[in-house]
Protein backbone atom coordinates (compact mmCIF):
# COMPACT_ATOMS: atom_id res chain seq x y z
CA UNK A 1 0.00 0.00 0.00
CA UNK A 2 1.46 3.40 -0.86
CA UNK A 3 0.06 6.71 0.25
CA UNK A 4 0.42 10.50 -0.98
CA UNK A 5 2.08 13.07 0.89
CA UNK A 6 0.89 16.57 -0.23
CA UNK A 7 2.58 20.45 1.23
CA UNK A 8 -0.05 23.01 0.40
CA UNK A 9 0.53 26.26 -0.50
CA UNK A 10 2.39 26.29 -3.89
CA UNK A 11 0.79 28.31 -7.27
CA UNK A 12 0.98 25.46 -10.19
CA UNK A 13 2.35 27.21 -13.50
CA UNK A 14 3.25 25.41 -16.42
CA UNK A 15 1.98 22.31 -18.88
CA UNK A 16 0.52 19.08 -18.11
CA UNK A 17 0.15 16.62 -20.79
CA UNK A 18 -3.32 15.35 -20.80
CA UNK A 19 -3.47 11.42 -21.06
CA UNK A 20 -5.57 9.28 -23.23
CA UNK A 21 -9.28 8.98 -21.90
CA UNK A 22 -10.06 5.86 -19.63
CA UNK A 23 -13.62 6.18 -19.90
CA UNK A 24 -12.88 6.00 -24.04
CA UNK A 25 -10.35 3.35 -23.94
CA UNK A 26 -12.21 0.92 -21.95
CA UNK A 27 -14.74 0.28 -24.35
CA UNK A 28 -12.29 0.68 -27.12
CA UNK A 29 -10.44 -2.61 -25.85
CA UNK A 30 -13.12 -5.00 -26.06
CA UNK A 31 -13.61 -4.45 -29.68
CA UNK A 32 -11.32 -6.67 -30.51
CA UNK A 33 -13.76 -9.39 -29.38
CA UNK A 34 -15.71 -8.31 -32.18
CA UNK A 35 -12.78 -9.72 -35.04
CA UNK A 36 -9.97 -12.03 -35.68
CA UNK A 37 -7.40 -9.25 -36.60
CA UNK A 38 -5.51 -7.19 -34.37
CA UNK A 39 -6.76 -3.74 -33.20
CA UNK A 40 -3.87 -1.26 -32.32
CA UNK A 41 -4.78 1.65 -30.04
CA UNK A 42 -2.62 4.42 -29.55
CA UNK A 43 -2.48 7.08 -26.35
CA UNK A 44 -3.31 4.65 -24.09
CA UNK A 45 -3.24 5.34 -20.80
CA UNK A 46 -1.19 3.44 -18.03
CA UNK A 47 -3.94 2.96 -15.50
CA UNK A 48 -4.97 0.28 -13.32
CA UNK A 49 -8.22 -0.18 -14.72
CA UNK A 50 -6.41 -0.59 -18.31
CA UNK A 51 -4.33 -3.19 -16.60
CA UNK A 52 -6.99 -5.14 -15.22
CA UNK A 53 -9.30 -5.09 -18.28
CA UNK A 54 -5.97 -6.47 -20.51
CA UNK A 55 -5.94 -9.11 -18.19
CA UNK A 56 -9.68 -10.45 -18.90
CA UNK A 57 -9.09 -9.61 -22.46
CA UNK A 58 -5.90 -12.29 -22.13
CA UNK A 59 -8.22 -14.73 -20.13
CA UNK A 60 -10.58 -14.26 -22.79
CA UNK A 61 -8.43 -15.27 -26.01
CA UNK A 62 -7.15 -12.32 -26.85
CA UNK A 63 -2.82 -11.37 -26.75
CA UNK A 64 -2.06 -8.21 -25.64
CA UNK A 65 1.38 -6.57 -27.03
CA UNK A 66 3.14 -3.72 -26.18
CA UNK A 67 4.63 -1.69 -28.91
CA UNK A 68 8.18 -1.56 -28.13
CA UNK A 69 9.40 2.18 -26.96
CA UNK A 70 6.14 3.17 -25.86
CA UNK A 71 5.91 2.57 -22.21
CA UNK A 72 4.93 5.58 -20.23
CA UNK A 73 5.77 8.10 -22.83
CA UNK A 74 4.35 11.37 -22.64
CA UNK A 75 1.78 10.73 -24.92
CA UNK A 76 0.41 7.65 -23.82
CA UNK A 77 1.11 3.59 -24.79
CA UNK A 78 0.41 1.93 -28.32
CA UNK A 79 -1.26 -1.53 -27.40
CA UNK A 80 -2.38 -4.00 -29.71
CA UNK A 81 -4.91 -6.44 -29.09
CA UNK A 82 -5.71 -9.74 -31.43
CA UNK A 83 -8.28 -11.99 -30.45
CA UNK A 84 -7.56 -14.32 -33.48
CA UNK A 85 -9.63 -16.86 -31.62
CA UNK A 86 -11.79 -16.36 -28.28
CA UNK A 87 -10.51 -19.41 -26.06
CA UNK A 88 -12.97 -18.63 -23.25
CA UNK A 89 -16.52 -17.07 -23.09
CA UNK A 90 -16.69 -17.02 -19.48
CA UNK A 91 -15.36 -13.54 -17.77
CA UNK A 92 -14.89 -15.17 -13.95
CA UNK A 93 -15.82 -13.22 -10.79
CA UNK A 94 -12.22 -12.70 -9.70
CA UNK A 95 -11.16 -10.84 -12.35
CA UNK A 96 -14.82 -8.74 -13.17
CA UNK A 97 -14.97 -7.80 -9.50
CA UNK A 98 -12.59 -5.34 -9.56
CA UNK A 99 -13.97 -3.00 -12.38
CA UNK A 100 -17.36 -2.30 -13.36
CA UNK A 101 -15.97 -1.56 -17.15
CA UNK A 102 -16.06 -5.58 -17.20
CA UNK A 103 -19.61 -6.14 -18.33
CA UNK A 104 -18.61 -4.42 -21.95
CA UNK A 105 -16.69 -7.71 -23.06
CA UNK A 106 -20.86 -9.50 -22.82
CA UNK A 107 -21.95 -7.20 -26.02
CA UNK A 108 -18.94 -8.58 -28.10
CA UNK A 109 -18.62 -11.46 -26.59
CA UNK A 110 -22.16 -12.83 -27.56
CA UNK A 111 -22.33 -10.82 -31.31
CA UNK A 112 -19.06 -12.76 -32.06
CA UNK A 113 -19.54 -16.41 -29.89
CA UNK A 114 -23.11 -16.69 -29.77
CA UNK A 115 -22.78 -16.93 -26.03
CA UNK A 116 -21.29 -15.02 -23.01
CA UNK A 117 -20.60 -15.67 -19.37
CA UNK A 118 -20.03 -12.42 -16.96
CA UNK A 119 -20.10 -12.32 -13.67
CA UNK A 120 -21.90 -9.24 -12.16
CA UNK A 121 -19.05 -6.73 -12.31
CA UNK A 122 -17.52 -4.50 -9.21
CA UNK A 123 -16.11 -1.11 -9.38
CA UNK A 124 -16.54 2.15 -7.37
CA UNK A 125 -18.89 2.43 -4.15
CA UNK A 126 -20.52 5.01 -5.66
CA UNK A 127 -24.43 4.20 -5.72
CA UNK A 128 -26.66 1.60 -7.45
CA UNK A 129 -25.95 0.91 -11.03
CA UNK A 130 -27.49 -2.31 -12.53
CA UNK A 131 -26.49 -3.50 -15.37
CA UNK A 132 -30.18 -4.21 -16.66
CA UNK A 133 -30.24 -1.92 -19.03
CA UNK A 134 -27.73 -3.85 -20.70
CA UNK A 135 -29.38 -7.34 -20.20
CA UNK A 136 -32.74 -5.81 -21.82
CA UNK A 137 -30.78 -4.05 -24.67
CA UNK A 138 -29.13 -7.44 -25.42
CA UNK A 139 -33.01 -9.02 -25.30
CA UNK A 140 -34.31 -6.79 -28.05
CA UNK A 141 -31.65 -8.21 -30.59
CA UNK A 142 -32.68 -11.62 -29.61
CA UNK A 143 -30.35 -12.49 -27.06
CA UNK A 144 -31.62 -15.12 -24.33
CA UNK A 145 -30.73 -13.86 -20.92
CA UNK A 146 -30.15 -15.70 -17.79
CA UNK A 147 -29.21 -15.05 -14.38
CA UNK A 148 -28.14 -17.68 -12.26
CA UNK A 149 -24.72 -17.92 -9.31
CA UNK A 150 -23.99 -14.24 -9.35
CA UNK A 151 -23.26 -14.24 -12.90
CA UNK A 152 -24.99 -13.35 -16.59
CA UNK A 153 -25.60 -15.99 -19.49
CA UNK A 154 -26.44 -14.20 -22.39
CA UNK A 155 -26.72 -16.81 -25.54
CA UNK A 156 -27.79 -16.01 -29.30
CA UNK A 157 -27.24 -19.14 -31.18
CA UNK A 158 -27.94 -18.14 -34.47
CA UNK A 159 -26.59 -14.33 -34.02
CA UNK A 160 -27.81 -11.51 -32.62
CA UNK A 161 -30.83 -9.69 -34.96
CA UNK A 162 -31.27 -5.91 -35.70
CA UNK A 163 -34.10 -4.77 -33.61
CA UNK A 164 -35.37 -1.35 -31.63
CA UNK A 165 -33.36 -0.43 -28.53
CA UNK A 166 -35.03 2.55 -26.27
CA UNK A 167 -33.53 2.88 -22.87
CA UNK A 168 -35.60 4.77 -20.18
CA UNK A 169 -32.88 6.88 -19.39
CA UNK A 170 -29.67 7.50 -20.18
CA UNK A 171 -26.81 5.25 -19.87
CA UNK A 172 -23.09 5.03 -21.46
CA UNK A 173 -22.23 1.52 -20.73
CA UNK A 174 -25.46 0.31 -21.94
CA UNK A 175 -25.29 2.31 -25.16
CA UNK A 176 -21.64 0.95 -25.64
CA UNK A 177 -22.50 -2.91 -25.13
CA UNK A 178 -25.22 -2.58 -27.21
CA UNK A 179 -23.67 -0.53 -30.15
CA UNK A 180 -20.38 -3.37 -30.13
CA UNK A 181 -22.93 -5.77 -30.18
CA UNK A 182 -25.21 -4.80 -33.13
CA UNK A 183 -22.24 -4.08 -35.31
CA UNK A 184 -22.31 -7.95 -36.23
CA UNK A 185 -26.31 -8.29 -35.79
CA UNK A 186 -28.34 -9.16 -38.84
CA UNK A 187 -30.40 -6.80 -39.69
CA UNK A 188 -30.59 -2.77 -38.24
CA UNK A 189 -30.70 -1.78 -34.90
CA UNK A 190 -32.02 1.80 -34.38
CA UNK A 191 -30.74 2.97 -30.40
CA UNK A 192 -33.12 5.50 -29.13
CA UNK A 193 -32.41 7.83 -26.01
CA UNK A 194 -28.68 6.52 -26.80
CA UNK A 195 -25.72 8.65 -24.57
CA UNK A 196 -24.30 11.24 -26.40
CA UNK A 197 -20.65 11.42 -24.46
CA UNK A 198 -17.85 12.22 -26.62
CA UNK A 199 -16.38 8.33 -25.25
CA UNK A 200 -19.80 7.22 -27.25
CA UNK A 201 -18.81 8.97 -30.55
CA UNK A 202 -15.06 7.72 -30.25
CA UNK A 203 -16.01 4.05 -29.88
CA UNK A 204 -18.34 4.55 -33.42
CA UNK A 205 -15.16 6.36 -35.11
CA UNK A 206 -13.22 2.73 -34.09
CA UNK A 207 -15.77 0.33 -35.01
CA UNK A 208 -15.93 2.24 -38.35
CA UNK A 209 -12.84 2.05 -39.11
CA UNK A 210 -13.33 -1.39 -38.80
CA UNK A 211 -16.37 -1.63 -41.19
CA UNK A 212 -18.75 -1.45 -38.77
CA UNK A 213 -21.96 0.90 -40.21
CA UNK A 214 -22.99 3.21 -37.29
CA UNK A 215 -24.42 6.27 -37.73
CA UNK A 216 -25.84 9.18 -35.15
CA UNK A 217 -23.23 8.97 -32.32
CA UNK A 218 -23.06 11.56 -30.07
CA UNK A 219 -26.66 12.38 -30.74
CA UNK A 220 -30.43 10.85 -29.10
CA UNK A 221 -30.69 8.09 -31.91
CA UNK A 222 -27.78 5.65 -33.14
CA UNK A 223 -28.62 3.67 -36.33
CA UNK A 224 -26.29 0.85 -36.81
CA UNK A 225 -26.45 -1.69 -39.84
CA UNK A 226 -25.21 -5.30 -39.44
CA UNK A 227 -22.27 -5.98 -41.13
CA UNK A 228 -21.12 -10.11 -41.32
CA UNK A 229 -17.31 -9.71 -40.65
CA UNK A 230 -15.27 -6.17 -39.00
CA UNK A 231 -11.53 -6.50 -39.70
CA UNK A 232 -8.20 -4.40 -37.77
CA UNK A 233 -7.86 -1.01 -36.78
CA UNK A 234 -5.31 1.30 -35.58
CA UNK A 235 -7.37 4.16 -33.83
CA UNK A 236 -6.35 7.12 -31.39
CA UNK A 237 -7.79 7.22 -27.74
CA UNK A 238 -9.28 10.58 -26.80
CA UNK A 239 -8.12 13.19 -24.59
CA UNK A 240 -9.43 12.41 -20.94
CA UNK A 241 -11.50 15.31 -20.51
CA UNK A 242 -11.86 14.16 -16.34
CA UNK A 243 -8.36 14.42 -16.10
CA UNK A 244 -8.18 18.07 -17.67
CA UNK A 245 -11.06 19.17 -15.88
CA UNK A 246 -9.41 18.09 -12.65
CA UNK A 247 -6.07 19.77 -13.27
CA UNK A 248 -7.99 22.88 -14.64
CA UNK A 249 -8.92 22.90 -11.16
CA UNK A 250 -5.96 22.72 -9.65
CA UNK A 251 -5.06 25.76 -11.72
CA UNK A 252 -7.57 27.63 -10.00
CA UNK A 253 -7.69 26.57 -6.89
CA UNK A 254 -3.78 27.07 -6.55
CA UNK A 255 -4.01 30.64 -7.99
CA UNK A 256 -1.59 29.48 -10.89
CA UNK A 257 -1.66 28.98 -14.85
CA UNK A 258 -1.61 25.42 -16.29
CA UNK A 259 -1.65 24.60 -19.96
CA UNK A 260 -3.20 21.03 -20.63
CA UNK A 261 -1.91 20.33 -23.92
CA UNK A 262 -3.81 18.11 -25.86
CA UNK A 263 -7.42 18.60 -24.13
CA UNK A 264 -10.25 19.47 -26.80
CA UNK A 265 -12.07 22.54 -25.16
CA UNK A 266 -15.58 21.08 -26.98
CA UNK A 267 -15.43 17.79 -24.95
CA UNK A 268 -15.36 19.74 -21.57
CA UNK A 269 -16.96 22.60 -22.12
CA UNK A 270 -19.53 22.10 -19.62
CA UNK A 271 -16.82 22.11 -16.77
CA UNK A 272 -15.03 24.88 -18.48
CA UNK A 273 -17.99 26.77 -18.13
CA UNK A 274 -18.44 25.69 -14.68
CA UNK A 275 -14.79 27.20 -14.06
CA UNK A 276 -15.70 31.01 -15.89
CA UNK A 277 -18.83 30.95 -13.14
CA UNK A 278 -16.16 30.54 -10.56
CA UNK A 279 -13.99 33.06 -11.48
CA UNK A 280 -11.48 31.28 -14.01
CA UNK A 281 -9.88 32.28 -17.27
CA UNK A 282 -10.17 29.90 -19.98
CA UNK A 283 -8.56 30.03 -23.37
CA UNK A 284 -8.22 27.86 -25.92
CA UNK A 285 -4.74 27.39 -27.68
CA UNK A 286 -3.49 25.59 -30.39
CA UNK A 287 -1.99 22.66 -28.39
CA UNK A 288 -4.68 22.51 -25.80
CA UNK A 289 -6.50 24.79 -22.82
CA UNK A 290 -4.99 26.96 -20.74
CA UNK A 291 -6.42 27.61 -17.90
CA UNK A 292 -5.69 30.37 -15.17
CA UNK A 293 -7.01 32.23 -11.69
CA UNK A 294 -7.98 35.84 -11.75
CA UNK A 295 -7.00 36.03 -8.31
CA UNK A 296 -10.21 34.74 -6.49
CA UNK A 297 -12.80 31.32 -6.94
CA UNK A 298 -16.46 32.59 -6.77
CA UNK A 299 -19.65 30.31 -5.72
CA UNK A 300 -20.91 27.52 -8.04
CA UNK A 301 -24.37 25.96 -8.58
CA UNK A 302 -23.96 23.11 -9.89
CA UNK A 303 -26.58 20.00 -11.27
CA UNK A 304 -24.78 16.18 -12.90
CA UNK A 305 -26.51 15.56 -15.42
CA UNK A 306 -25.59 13.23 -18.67
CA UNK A 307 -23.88 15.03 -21.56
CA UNK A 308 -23.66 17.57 -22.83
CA UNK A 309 -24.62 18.71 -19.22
CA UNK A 310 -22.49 18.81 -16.43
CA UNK A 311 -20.52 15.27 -15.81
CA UNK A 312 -20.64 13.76 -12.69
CA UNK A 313 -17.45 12.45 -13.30
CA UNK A 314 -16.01 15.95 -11.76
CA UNK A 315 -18.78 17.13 -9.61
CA UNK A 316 -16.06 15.47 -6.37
CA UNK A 317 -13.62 18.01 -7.69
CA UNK A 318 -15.65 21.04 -8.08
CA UNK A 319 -16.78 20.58 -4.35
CA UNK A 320 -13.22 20.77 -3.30
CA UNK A 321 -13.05 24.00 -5.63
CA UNK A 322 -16.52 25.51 -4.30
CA UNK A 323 -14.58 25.00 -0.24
CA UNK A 324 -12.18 27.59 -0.72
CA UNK A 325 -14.40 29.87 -2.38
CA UNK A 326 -15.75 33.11 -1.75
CA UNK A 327 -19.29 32.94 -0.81
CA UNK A 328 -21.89 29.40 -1.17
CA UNK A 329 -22.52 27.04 -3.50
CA UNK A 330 -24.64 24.32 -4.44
CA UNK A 331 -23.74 21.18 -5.36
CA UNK A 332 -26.49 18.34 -7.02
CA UNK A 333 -25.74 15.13 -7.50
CA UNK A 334 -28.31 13.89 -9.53
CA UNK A 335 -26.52 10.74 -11.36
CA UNK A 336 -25.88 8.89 -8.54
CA UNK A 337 -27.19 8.67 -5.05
CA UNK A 338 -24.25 7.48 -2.92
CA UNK A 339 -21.28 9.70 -4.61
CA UNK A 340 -20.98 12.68 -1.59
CA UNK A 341 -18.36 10.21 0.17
CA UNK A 342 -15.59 12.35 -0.11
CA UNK A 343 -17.58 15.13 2.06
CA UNK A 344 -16.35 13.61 5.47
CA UNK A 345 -12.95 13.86 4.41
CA UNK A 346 -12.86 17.00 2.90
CA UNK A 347 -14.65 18.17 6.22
CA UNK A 348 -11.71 17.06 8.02
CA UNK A 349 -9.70 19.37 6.29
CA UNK A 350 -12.10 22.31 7.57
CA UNK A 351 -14.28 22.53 4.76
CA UNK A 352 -17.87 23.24 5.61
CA UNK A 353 -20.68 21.28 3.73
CA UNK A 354 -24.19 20.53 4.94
CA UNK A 355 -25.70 17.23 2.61
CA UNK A 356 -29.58 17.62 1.99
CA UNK A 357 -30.56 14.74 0.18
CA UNK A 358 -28.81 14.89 -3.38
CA UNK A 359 -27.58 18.43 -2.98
CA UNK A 360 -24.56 19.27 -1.40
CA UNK A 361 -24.02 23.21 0.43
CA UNK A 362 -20.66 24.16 1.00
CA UNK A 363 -19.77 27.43 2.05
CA UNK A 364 -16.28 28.67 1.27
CA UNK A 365 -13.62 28.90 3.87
CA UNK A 366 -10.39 31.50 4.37
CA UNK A 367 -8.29 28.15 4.23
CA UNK A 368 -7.99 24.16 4.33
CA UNK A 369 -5.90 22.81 6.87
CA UNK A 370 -3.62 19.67 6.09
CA UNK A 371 -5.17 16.30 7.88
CA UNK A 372 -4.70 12.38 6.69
CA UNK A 373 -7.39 11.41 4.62
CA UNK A 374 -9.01 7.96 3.01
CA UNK A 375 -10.04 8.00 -0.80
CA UNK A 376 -13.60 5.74 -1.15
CA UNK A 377 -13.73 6.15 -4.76
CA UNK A 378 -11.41 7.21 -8.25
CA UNK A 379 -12.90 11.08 -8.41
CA UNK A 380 -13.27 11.15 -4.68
CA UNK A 381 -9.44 10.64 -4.41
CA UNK A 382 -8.74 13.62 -6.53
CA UNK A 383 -10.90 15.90 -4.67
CA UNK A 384 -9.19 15.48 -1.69
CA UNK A 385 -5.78 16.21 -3.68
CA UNK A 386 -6.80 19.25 -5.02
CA UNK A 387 -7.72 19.90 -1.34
CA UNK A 388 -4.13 18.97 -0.54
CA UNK A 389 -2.60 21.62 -2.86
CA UNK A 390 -3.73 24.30 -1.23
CA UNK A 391 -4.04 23.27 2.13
CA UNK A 392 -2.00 24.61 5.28
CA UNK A 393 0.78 22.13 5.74
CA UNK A 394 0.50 18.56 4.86
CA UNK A 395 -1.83 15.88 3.61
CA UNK A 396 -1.83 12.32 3.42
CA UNK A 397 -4.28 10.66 1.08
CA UNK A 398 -4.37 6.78 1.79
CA UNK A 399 -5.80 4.20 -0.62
CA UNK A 400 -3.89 5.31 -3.69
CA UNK A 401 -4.94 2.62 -5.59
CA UNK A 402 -8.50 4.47 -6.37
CA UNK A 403 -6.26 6.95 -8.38
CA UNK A 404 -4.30 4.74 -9.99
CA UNK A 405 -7.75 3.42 -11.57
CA UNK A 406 -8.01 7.15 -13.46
CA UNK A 407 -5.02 9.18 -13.13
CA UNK A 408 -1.61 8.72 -15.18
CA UNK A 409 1.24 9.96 -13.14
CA UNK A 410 -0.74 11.58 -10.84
CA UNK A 411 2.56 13.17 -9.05
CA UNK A 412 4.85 13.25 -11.85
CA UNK A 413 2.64 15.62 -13.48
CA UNK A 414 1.61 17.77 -10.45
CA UNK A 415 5.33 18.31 -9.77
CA UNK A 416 6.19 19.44 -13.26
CA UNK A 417 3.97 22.31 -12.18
CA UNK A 418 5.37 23.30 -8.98
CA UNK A 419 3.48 20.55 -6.60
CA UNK A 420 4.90 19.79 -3.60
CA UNK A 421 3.92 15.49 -3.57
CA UNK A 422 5.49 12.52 -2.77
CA UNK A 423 4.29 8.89 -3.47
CA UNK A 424 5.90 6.91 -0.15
CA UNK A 425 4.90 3.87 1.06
CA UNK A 426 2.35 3.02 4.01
């Protein structure tokens, strides 16, 4: 177990180069259930999660190579992934456990074996998310489901068939199983109330490239024609618009000027705007976003909502912005119902927030002090880092390896700014 020492205090000025997305890359993996040739992903980031989904993947049939010179470069790893034959179509408990992502090798899995065997998946404490959205998706292309031991049976003998999707509301992991899995479905499946996340319209720019027919991602209604066979890709992971967002707020929290080179400004723009309402300077650059303080954070009111609203993803690190600010703000969490863990600890560190339900009121205080805190969850563990940086003295953020799920040289990049952090052990 290793822990992260933080000294407060310090203005961050300079660049941080923004990793590949996680949220993108996830998804991006498992399509190479979906064909025999190799799929070659570039930017990808060196993250737990990636680490533990290449290890199903491997269980599953599929090698896993490393392209030589590319291991923790600055811009990311170049994997390539063949599943030239799928040796197993069971995904065990031990390995799905640790990562909700898991459940997205069931779409391919099915669409390319005719059956699939997941156990229900793990991940984050962060509030009820079933996965039967997924199951019910898979049921209108003809899939037969069963549940039975803890895990999912999904089985289509004779292939998956084109059919009408409509999910009551919005979800991304649904809309990515079932878009993988229609690619190789007879017929047309139309995917109504679909998520429009930028992660959504990357995964349809990869299975295009791999002759999959998919049109309308990124908006309400995906159309996606069955093709028989997809073939090989080499595609480029996405900016992680989580991570910029979170250093953007360091930027402003710390009083400094950060460039993240390589974020795309139309991905995040909802926290970007977020950031103007609090008082921060955003401009858009060639190579990236910079983003810098005026000299004071203003109150926030805040709602999660599914894109292109504000992402829940950061709503964590915006409440650690909104306790140093000047004034109240409000913060709803109206995603999920069990994601204001990280208010404990960042009340240990002297913030003040009152929790009403699903909204969060946290009124802004002269200064954090420095305290040892626990992470319960990946964007809960930032929060209480961008606490750190500005606290009084020092902070100590146990349970690292929540971070290490989302964040690619957490420290190395905060200390190419001027962060004062050390990874030591427990």
């Amino acid at each position: 177990m290793e822990k992260l020492v933080i000294t407060g205090g310090t203005a961050l000025h300079g660049t941080i180069p923004i990793s590949g997305a996680k949220n993108a890359a996830l998804p991006l993996m498992c399509t190479c259930l979906l064909t025999d040739e190799p799929v070659t992903l570039n930017n990808l980031p060196r993250l737990a999660d990636i680490a533990t989904l290449s290890d199903l993947l491997n269980h599953l049939g599929a090698s896993v190579t490393i392209a030589a010179g590319s291991r923790g470069t600055q811009r990311g790893r170049k994997l390539t992934f063949h599943a030239a034959e799928i040796h197993d179509t069971v995904a065990p408990y031990d390995m799905v456990r640790k990562m909700r992502a898991s459940i997205l090798v069931l779409g391919g899995l099915v669409a390319r074996e005719g059956v699939a065997t997941v156990s229900l998946p793990g991940g984050c404490a962060i509030g009820n998310r079933p996965i039967d959205l997924h199951l019910k998706a898979l049921e209108a292309l003809g899939a037969k489901i069963e549940l039975e031991h803890g895990y999912v049976r999904a089985s289509a003998p004779d292939g998956l068939k084109g059919g009408t999707v409509r999910f009551p509301f919005v979800s991304v992991g649904a809309t990515e199983n079932i878009l993988m899995a229609a690619t190789l479905a007879k017929g047309t499946t139309t995917i109504e109330n679909a998520a429009r996340e930028p992660e959504i319209a990357d995964l349809a720019k990869c299975l295009n490239s791999m002759g999959a027919k998919i049109t309308g991602a990124g908006h309400e209604t995906i159309t996606v024609e069955g093709v028989e066979k997809l073939h090989g890709t080499v595609h480029d992971v996405m900016p992680d618009r989580i991570e910029a967002g979170s250093y953007a707020i360091a930027a402003l929290m710390t009083r400094g000027n950060i460039l993240l080179e390589g974020a795309n400004a139309h991905d995040m723009q909802a926290s970007l705007d977020a950031l103007q309402e609090a008082g921060g300077i955003v401009e858009v650059e060639e190579n990236g976003v910079r983003v810098r303080s005026n000299g004071h954070v203003g109150g926030l009111n805040i709602v999660t909502q599914p894109f292109p609203g504000f992402p829940t993803d950061m709503q964590a690190q915006f409440m650690a912005l909104a306790s140093v600010a000047e004034g109240a703000s409000v913060i709803t969490e109206a995603i999920f119902e069990n994601r204001f863990m990280h208010v404990p600890e960042l009340g240990r560190m002297g913030a003040d927030i009152t929790v009403n339900g699903s909204s969060a009121t946290v009124r802004g205080t002269a200064k954090l002090v420095g305290a040892e805190v626990m992470a319960t969850d990946l964007r809960a563990s930032m929060s209480l880092v961008l606490a750190g940086l500005v606290a009084e003295g020092e902070t100590t953020v146990n349970r690292l390896y929540h971070l290490d799920r989302g964040y690619e040289r957490l420290e190395e990049k905060l200390r190419q700014v001027g962060a004062v952090v050390e990874r030591v052990p427990s």
